[in-house]
PDB file of N, CA and C in Angstrom:
ATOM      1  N   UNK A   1       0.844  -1.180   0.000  1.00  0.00           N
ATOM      2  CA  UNK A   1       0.000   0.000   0.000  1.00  0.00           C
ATOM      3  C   UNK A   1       0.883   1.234   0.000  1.00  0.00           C
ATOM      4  N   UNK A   2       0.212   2.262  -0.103  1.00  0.00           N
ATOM      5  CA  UNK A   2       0.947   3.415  -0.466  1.00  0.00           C
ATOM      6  C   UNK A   2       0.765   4.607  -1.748  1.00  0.00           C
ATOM      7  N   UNK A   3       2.339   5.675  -1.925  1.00  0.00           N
ATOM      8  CA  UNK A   3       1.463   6.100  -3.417  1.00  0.00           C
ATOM      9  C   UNK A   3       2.980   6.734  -3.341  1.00  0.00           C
ATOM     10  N   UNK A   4       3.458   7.423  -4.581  1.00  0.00           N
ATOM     11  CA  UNK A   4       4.587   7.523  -5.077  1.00  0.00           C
ATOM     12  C   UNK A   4       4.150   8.968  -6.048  1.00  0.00           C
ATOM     13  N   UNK A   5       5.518   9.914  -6.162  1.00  0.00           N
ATOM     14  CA  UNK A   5       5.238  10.752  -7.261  1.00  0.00           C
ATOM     15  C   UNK A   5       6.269  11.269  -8.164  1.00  0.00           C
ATOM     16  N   UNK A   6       6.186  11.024  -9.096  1.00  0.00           N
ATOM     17  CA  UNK A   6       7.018  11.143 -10.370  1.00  0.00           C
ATOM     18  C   UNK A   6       7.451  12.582 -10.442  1.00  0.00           C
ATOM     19  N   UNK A   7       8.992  13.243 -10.872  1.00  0.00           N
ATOM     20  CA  UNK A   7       9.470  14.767 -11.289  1.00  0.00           C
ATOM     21  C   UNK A   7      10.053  14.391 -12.567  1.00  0.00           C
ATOM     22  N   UNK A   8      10.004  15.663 -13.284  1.00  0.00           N
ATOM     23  CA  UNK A   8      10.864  15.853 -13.960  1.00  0.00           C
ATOM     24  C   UNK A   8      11.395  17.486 -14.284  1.00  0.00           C
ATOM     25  N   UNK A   9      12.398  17.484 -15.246  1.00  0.00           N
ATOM     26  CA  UNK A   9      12.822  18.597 -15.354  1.00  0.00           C
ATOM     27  C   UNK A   9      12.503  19.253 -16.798  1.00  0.00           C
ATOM     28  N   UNK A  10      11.584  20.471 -16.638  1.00  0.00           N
ATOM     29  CA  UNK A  10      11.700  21.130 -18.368  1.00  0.00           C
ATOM     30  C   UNK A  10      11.700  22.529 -18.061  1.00  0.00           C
ATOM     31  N   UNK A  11      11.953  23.269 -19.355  1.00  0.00           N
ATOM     32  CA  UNK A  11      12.678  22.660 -20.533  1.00  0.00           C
ATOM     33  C   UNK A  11      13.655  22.242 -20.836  1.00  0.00           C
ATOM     34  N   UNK A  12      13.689  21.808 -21.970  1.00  0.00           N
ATOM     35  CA  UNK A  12      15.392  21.147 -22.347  1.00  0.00           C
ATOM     36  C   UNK A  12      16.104  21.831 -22.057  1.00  0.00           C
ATOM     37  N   UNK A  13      17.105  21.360 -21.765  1.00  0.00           N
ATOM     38  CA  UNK A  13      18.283  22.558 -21.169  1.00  0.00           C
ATOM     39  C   UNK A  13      18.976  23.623 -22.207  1.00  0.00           C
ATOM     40  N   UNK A  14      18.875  23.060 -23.059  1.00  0.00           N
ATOM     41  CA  UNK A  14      19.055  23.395 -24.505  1.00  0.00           C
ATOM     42  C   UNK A  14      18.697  25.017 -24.708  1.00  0.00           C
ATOM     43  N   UNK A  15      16.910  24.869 -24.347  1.00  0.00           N
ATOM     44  CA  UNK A  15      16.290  25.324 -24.192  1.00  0.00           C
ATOM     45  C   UNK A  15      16.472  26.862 -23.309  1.00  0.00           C
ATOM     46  N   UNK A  16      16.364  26.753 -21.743  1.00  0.00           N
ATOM     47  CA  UNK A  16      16.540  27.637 -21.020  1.00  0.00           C
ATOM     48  C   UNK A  16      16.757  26.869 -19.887  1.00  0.00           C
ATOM     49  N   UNK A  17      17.120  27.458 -18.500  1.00  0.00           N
ATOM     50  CA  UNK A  17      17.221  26.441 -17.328  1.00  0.00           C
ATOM     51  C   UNK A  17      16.136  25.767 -17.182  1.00  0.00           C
ATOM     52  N   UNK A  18      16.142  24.691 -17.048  1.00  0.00           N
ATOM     53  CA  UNK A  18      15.442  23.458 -16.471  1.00  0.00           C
ATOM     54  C   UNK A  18      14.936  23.398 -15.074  1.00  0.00           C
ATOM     55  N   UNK A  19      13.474  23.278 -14.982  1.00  0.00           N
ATOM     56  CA  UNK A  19      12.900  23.741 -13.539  1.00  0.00           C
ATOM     57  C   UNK A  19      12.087  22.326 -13.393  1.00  0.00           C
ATOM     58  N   UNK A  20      12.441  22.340 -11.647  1.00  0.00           N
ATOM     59  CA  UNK A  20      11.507  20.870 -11.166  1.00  0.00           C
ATOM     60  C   UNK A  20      10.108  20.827 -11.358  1.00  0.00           C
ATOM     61  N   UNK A  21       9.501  20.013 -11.765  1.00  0.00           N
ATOM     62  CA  UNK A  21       8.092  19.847 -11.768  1.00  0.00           C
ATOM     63  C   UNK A  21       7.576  18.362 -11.223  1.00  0.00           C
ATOM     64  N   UNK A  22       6.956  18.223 -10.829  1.00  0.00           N
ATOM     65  CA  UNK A  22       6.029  17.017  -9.575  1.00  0.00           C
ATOM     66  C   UNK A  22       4.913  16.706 -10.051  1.00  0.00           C
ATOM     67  N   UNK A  23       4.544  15.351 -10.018  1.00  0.00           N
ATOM     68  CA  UNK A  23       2.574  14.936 -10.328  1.00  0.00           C
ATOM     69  C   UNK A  23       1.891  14.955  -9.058  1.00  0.00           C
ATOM     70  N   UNK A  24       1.259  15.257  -9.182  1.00  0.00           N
ATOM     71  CA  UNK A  24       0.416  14.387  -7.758  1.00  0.00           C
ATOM     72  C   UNK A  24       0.572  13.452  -7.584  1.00  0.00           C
ATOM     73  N   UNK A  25       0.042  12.533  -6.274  1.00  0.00           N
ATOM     74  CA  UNK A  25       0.113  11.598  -5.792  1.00  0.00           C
ATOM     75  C   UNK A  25      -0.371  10.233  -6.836  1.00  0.00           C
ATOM     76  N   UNK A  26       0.478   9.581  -6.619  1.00  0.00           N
ATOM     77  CA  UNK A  26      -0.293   8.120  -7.808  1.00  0.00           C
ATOM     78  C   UNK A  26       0.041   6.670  -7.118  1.00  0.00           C
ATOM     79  N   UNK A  27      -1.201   6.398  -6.779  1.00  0.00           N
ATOM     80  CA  UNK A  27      -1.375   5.051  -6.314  1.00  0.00           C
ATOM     81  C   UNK A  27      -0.600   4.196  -6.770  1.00  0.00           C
ATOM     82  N   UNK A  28       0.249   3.257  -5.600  1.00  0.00           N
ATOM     83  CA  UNK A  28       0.676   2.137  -6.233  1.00  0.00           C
ATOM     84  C   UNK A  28       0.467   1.287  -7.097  1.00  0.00           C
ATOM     85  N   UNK A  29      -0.800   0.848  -7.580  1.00  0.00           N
ATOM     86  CA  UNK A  29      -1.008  -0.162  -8.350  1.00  0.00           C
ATOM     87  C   UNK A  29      -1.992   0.442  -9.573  1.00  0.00           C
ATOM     88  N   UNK A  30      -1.571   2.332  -9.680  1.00  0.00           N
ATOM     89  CA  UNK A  30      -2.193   2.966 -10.701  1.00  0.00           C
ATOM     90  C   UNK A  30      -2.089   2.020 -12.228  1.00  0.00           C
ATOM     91  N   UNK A  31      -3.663   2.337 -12.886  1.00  0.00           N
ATOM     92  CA  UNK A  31      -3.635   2.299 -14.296  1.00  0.00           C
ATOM     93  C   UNK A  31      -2.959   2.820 -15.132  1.00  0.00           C
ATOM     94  N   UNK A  32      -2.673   1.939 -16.026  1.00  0.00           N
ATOM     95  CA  UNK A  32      -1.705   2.765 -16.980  1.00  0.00           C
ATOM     96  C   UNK A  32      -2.644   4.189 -17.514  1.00  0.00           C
ATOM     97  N   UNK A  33      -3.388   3.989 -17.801  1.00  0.00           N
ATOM     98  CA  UNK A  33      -4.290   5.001 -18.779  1.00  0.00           C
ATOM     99  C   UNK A  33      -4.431   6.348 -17.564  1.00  0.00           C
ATOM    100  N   UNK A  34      -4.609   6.098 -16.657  1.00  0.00           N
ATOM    101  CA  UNK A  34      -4.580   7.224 -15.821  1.00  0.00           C
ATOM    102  C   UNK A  34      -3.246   7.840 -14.969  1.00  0.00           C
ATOM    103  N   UNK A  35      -2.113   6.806 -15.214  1.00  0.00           N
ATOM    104  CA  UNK A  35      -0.533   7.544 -14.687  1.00  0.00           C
ATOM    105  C   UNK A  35      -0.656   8.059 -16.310  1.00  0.00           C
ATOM    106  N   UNK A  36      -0.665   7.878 -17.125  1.00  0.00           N
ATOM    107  CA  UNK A  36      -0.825   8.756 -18.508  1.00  0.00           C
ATOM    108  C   UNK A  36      -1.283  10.330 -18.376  1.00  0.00           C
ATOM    109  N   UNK A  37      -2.553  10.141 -18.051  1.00  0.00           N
ATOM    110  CA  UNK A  37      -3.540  11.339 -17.834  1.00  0.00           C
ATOM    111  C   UNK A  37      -2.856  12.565 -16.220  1.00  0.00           C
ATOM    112  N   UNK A  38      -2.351  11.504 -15.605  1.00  0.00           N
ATOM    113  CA  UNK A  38      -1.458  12.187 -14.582  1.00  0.00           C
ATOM    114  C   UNK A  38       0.149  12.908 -15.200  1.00  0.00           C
ATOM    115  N   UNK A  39       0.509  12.565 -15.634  1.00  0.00           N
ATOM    116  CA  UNK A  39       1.522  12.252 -16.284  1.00  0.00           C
ATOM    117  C   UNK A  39       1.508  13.953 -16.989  1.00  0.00           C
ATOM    118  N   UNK A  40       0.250  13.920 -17.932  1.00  0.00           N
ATOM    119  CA  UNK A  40      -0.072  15.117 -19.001  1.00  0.00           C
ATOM    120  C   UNK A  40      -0.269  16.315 -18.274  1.00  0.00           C
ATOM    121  N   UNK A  41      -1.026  16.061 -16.935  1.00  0.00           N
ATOM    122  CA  UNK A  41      -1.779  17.364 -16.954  1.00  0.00           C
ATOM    123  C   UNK A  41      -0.736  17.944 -15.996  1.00  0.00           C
ATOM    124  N   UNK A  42       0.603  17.852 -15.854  1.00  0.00           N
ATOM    125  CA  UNK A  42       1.598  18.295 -15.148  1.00  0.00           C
ATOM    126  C   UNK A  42       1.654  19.780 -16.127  1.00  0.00           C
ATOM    127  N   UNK A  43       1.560  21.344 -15.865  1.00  0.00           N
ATOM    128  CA  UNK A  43       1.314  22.351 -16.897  1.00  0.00           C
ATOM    129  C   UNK A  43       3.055  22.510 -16.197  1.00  0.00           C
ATOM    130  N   UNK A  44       3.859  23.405 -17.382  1.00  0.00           N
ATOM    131  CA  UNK A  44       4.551  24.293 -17.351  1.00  0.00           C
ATOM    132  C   UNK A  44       4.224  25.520 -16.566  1.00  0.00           C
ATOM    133  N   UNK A  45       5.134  26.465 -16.177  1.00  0.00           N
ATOM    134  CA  UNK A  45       4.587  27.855 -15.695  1.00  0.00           C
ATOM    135  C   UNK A  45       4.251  28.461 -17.013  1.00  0.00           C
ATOM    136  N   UNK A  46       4.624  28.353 -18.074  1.00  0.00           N
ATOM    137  CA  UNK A  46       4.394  28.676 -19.524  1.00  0.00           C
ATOM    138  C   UNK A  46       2.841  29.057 -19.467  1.00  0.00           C
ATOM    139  N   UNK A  47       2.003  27.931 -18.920  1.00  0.00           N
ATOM    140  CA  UNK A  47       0.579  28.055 -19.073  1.00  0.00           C
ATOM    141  C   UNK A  47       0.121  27.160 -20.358  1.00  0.00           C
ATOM    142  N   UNK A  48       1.368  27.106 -21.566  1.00  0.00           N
ATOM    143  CA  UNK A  48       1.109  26.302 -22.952  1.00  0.00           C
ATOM    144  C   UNK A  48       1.318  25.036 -22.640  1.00  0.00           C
ATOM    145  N   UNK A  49       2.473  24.632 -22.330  1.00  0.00           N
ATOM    146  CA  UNK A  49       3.372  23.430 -22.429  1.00  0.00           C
ATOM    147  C   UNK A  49       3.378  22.449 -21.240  1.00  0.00           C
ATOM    148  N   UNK A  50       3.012  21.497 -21.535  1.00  0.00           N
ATOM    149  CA  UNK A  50       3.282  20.104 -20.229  1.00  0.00           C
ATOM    150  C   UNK A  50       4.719  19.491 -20.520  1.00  0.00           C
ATOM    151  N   UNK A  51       4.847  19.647 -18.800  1.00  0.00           N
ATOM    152  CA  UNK A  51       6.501  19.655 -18.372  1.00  0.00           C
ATOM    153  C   UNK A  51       6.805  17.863 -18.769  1.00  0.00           C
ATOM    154  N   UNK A  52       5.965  16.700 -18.642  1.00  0.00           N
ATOM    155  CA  UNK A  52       6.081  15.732 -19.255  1.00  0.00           C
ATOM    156  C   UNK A  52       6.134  15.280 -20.731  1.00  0.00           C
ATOM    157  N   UNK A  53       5.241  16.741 -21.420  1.00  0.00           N
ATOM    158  CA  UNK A  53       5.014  16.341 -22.557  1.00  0.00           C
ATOM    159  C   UNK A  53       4.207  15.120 -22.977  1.00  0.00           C
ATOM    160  N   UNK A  54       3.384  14.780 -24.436  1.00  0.00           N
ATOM    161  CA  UNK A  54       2.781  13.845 -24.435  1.00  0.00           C
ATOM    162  C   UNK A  54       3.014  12.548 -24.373  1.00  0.00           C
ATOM    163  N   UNK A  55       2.577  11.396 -23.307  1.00  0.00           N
ATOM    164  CA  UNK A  55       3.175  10.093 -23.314  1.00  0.00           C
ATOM    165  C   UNK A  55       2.547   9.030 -23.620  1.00  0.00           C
ATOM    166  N   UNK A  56       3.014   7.854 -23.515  1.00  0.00           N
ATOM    167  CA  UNK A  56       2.448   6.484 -23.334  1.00  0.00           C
ATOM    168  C   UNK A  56       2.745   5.773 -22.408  1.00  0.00           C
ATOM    169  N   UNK A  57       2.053   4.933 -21.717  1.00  0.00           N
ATOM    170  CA  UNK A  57       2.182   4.319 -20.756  1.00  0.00           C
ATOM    171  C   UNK A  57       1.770   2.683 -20.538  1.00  0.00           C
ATOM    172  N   UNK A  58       2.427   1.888 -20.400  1.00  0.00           N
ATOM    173  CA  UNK A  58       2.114   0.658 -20.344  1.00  0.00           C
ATOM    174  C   UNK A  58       2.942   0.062 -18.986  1.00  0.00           C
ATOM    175  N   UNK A  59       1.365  -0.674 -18.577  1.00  0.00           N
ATOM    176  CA  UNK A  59       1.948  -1.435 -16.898  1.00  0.00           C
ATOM    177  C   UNK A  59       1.968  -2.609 -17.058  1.00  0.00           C
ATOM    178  N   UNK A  60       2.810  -3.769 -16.502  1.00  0.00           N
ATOM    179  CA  UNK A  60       3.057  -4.620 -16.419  1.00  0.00           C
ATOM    180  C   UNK A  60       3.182  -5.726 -15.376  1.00  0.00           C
ATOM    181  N   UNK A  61       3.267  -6.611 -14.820  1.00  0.00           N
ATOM    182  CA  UNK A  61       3.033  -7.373 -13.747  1.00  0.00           C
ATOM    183  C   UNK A  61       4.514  -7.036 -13.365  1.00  0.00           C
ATOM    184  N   UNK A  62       5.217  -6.641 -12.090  1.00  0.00           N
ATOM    185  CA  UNK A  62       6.471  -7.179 -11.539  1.00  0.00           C
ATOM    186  C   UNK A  62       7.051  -8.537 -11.126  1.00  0.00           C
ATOM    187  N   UNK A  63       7.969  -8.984 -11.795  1.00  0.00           N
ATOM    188  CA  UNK A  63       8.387 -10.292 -11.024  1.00  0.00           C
ATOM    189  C   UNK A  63       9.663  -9.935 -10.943  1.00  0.00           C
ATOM    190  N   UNK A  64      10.292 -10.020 -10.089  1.00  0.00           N
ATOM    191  CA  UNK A  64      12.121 -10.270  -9.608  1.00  0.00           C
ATOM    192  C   UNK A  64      12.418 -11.511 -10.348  1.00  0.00           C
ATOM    193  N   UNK A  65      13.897 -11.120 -10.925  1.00  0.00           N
ATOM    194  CA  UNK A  65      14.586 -11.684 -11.568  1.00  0.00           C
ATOM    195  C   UNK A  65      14.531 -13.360 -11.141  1.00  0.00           C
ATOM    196  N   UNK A  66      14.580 -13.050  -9.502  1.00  0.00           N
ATOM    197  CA  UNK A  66      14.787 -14.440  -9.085  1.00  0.00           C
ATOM    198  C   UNK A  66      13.757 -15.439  -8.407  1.00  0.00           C
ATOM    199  N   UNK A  67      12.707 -14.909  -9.407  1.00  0.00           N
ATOM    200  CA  UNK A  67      11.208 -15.382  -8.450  1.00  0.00           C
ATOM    201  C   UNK A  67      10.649 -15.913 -10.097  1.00  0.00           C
ATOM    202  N   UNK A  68       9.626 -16.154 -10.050  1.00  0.00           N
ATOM    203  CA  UNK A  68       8.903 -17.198 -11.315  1.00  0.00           C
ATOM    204  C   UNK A  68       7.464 -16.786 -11.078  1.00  0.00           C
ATOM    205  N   UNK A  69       7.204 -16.099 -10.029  1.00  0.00           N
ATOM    206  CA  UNK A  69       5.975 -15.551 -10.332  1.00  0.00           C
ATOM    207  C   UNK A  69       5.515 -13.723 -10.088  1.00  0.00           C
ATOM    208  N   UNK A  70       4.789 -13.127  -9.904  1.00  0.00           N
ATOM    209  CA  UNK A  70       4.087 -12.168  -9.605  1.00  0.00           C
ATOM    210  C   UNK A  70       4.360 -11.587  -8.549  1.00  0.00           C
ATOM    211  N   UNK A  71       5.245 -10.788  -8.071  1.00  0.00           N
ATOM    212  CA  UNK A  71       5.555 -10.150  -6.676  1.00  0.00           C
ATOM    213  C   UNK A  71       4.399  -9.177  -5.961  1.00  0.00           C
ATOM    214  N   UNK A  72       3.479  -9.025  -6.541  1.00  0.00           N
ATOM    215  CA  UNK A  72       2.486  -7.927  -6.189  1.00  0.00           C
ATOM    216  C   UNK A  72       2.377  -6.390  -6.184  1.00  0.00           C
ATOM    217  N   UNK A  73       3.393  -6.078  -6.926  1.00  0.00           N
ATOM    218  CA  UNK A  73       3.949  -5.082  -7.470  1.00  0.00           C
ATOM    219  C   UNK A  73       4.025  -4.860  -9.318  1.00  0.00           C
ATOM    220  N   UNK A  74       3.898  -3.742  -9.811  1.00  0.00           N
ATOM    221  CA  UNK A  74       3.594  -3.423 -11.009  1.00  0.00           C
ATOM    222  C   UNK A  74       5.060  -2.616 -11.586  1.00  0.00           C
ATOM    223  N   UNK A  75       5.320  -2.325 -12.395  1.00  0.00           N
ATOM    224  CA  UNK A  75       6.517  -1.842 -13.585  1.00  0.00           C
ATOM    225  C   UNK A  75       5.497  -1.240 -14.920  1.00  0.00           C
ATOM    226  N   UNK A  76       6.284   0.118 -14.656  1.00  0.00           N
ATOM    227  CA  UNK A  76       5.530   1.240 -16.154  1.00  0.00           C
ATOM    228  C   UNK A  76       6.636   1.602 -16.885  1.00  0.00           C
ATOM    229  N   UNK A  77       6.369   1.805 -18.129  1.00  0.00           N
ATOM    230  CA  UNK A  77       7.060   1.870 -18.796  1.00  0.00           C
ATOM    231  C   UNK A  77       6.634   2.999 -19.180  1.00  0.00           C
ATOM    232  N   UNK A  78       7.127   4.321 -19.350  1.00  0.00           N
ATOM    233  CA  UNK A  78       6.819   5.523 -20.274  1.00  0.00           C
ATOM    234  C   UNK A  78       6.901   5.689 -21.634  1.00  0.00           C
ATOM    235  N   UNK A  79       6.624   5.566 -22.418  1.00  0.00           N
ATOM    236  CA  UNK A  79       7.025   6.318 -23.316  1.00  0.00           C
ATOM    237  C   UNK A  79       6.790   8.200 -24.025  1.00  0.00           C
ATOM    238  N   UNK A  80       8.323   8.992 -24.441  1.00  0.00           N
ATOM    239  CA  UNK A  80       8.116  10.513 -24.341  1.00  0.00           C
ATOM    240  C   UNK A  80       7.607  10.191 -25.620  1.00  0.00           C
ATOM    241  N   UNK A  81       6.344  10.778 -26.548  1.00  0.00           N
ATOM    242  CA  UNK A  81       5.890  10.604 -27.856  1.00  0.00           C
ATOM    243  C   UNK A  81       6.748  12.482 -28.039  1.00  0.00           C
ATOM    244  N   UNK A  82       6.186  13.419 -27.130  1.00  0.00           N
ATOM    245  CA  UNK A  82       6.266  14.447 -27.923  1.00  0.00           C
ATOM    246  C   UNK A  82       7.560  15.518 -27.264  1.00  0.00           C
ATOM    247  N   UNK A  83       8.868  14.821 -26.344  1.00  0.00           N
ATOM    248  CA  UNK A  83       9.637  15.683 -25.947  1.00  0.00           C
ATOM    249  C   UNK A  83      11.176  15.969 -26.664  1.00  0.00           C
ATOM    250  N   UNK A  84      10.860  17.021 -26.568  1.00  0.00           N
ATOM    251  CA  UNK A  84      12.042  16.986 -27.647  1.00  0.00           C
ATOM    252  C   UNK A  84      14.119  16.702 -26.957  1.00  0.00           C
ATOM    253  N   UNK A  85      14.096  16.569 -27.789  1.00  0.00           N
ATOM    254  CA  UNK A  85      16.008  16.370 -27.337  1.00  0.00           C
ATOM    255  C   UNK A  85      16.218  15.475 -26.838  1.00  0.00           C
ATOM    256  N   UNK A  86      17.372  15.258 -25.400  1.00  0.00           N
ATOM    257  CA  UNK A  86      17.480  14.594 -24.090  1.00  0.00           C
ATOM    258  C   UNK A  86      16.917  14.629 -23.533  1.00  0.00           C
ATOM    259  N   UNK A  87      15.606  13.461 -23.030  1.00  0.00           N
ATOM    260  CA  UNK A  87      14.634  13.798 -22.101  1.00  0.00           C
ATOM    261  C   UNK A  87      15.673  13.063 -20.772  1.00  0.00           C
ATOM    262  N   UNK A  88      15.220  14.317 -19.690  1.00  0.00           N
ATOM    263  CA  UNK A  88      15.831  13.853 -18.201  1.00  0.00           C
ATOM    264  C   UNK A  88      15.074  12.908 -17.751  1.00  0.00           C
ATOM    265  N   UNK A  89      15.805  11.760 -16.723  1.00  0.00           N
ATOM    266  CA  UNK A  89      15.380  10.883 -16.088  1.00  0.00           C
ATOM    267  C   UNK A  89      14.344  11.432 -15.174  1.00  0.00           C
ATOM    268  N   UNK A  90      13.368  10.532 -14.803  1.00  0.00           N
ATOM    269  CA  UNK A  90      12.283  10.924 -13.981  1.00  0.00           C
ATOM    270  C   UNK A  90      12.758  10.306 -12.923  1.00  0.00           C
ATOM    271  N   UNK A  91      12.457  11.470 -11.804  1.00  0.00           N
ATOM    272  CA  UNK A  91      12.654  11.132 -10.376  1.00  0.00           C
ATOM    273  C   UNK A  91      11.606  10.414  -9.979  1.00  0.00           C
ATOM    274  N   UNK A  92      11.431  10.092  -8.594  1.00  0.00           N
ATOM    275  CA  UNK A  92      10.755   9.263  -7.483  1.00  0.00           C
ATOM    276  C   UNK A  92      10.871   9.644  -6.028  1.00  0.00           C
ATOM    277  N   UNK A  93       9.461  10.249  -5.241  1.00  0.00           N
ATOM    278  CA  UNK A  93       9.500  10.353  -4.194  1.00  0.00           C
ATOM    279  C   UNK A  93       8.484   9.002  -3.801  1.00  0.00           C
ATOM    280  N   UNK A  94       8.430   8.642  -2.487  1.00  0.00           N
ATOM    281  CA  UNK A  94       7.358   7.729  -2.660  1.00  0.00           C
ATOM    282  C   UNK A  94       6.718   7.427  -0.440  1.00  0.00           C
ATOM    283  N   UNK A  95       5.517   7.812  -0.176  1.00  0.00           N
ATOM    284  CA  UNK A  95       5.956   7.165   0.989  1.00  0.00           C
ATOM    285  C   UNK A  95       5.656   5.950   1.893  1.00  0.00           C
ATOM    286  N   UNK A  96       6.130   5.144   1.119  1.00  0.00           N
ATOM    287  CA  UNK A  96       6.181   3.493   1.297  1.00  0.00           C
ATOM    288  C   UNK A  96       7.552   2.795   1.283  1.00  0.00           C
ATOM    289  N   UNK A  97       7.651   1.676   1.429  1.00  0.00           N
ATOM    290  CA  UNK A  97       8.863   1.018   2.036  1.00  0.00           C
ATOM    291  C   UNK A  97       8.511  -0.073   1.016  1.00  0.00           C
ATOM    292  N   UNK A  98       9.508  -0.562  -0.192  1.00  0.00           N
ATOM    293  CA  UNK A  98       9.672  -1.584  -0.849  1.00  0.00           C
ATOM    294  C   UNK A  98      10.127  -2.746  -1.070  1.00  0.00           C
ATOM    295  N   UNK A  99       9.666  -3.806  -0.436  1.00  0.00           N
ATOM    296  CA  UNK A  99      10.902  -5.355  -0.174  1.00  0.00           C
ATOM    297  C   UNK A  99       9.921  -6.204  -0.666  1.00  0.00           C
ATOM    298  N   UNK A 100      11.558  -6.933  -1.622  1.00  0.00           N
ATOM    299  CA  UNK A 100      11.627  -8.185  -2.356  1.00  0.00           C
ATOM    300  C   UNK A 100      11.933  -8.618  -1.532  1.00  0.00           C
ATOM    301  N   UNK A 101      11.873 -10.283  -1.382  1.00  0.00           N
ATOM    302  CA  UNK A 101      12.512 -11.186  -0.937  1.00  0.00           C
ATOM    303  C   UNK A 101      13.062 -10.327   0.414  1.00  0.00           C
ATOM    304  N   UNK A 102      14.457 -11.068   0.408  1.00  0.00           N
ATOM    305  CA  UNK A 102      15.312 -10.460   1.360  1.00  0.00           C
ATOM    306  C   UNK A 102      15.697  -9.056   1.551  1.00  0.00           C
ATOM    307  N   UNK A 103      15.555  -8.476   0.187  1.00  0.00           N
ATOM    308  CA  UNK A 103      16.397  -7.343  -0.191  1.00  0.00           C
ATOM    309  C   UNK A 103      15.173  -5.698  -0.004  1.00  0.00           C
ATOM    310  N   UNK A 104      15.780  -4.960   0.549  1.00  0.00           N
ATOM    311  CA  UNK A 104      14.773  -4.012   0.391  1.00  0.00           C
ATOM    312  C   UNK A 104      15.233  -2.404   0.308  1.00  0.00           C
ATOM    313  N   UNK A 105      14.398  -1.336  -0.408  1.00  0.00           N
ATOM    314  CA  UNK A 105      15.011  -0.328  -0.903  1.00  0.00           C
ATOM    315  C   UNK A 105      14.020   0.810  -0.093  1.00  0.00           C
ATOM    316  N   UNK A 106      14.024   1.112   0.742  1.00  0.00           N
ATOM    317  CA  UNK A 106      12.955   2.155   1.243  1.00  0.00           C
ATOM    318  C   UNK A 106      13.660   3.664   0.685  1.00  0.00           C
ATOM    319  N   UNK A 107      11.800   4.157   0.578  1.00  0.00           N
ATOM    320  CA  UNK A 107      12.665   5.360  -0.309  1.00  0.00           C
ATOM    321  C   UNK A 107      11.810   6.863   0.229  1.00  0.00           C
ATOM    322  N   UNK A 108      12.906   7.469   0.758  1.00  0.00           N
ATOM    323  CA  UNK A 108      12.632   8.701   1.425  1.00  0.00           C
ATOM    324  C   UNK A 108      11.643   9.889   0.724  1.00  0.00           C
ATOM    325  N   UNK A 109      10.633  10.131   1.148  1.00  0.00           N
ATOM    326  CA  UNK A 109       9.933  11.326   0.749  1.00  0.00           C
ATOM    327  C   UNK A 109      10.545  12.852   0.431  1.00  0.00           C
ATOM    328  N   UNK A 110      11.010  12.728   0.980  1.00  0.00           N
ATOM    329  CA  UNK A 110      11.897  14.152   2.000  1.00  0.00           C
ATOM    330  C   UNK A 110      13.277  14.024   1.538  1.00  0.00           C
ATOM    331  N   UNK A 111      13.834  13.298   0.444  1.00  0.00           N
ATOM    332  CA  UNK A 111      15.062  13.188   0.237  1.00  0.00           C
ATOM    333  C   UNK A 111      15.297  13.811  -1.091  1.00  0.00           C
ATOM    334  N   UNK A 112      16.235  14.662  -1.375  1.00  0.00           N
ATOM    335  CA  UNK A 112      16.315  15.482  -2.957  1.00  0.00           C
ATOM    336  C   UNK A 112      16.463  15.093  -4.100  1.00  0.00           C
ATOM    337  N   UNK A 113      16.410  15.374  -5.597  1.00  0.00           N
ATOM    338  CA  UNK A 113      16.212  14.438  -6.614  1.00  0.00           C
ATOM    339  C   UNK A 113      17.704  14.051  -6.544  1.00  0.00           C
ATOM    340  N   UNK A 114      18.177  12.690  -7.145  1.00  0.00           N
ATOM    341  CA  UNK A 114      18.984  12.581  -7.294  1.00  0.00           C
ATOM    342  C   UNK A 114      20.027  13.494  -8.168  1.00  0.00           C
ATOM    343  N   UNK A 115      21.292  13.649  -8.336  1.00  0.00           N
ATOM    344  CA  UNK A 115      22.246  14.577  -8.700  1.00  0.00           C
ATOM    345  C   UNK A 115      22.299  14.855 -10.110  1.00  0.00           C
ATOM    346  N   UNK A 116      22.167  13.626 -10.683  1.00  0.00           N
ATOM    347  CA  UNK A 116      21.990  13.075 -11.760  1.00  0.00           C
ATOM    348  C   UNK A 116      20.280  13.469 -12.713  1.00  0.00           C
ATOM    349  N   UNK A 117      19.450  13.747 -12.097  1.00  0.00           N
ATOM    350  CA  UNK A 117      18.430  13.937 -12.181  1.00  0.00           C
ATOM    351  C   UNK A 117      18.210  15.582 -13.230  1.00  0.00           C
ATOM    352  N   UNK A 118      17.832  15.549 -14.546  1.00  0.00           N
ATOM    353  CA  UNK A 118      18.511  16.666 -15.738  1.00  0.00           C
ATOM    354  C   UNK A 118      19.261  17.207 -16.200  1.00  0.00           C
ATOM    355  N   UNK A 119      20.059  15.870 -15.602  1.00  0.00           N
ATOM    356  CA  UNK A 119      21.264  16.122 -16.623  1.00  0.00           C
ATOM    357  C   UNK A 119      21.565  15.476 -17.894  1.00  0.00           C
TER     358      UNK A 119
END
């Protein structure tokens, strides 16, 4: 249980500086068709332009490499249809605690995008 929220950075840097932007909250075991619709309606300060730009989205069952079935957990795949250039990696805040098996990755709300994160 839980819910997680996706950043990214626009515009291209190319562009002008690159500013953080955030979705709302999205349920763990969100629909693809609606992390889509979440996804879009992220606006620029522009007022024109969505900081995601237009996407696709397809969810998938999670299984760990080392398991043979269904972990109870889901995997999305984005696709950018309409961003131009280098699109930056999308961050992750989330506030839930994630364990496979033995192994587990809890992941701080409150912790900054990674460094790496539009570049």
């Amino acid at each position: 249980d839980g819910d997680f929220a996706l950043s990214t950075r626009f515009p291209n840097e190319r562009v002008k500086k690159p500013k953080l932007y955030n979705t709302t909250a999205i349920r763990w075991n969100e629909e693809a068709a609606r992390l889509e619709k979440i996804l879009e309606r992220v606006q620029a300060d522009d007022g024109a332009s969505k900081a995601f730009g237009l996407v696709d989205v397809a969810r998938t069952p999670y299984v760990p490499s080392t398991e043979t079935r269904w972990a109870g957990g889901y995997a999305w795949t984005v696709t950018f249809l309409s961003a131009v250039g280098n699109v930056p990696q999308m961050g992750v805040e989330a506030n839930t605690t994630v364990t496979y098996g033995t192994s587990g990755l809890g992941l701080n709300p409150l912790a900054p995008p990674h460094p790496d994160v539009g570049k």
